[in-house]
Protein backbone atom coordinates (compact mmCIF):
# COMPACT_ATOMS: atom_id res chain seq x y z
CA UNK A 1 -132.40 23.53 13.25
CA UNK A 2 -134.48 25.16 11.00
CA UNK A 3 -137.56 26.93 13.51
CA UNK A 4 -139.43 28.74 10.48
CA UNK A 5 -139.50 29.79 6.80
CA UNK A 6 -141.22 32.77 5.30
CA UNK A 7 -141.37 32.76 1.85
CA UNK A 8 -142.28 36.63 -0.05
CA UNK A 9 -145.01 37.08 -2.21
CA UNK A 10 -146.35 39.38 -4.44
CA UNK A 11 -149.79 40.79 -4.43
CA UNK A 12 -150.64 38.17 -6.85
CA UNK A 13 -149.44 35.39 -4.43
CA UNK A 14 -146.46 34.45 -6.64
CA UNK A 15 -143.00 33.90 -5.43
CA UNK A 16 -140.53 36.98 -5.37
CA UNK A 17 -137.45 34.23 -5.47
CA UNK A 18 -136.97 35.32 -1.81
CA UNK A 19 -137.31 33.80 1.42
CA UNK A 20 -136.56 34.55 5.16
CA UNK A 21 -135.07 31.45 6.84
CA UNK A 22 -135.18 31.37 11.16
CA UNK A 23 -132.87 29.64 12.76
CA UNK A 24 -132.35 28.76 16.14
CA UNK A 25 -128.99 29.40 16.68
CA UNK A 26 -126.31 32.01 15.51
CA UNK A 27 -123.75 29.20 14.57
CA UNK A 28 -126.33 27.06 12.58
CA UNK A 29 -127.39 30.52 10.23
CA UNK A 30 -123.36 31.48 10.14
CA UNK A 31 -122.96 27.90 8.77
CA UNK A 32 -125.99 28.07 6.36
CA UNK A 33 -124.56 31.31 4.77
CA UNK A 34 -121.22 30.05 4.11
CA UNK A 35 -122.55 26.87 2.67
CA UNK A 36 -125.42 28.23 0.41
CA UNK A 37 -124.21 32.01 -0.72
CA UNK A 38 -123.16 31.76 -4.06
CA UNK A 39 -124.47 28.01 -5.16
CA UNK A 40 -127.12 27.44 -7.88
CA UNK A 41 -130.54 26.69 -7.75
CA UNK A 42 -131.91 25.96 -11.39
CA UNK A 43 -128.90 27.62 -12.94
CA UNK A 44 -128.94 30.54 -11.32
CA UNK A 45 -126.89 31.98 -8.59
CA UNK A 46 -128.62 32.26 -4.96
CA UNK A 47 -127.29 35.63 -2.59
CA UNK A 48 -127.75 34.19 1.00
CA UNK A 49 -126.70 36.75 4.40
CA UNK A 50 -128.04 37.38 7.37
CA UNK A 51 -130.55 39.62 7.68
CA UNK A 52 -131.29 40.55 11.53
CA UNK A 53 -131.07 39.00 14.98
CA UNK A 54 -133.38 39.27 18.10
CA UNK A 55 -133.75 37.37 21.36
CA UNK A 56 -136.95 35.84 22.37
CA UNK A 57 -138.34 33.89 25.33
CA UNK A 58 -140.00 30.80 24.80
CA UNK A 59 -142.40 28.90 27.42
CA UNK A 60 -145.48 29.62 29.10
CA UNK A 61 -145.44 30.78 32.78
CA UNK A 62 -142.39 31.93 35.14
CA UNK A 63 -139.74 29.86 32.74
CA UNK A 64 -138.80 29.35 29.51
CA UNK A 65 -135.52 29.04 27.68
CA UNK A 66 -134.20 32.02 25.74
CA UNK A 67 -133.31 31.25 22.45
CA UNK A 68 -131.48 33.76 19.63
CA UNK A 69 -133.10 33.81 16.61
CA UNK A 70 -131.51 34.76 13.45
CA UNK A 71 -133.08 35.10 9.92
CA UNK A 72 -131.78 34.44 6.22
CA UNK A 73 -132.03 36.32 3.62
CA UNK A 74 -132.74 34.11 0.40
CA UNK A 75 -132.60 35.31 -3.06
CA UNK A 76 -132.78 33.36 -6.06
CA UNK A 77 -133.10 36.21 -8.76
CA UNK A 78 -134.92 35.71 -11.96
């Protein structure tokens, strides 16, 4: 599953044609970049690889499950 999108702006609040995509597993981002790299997206090509990966605890209190998070890179150049 998809936990979070983060899409790039400019200064001018207009779209860079990249996006950072968090996932909440490894094997669900592996399978997004071998799926999406290369396709098109309104005839052009889109570049998709991961970009970094960090561990973080969710839950309040003495628990929580830890989860791996793993982000996306996205571009769709102009």
């Amino acid at each position: 599953p998809i936990i979070n999108v983060n899409l790039i702006l400019d200064k001018y609040k207009q779209s860079t044609g990249r996006a950072y995509i968090v996932f909440e597993d490894q094997h669900t981002a592996q399978s997004f970049v071998e799926k999406m790299n290369g396709q098109s997206l309104d005839g052009r090509t889109i570049n998709v690889s991961l970009a970094s990966a960090s561990g973080k605890k969710s839950g309040g209190g003495g628990g929580g499950a830890y989860h791996e998070f793993v982000s996306c890179r996205f571009d769709h150049n102009k």
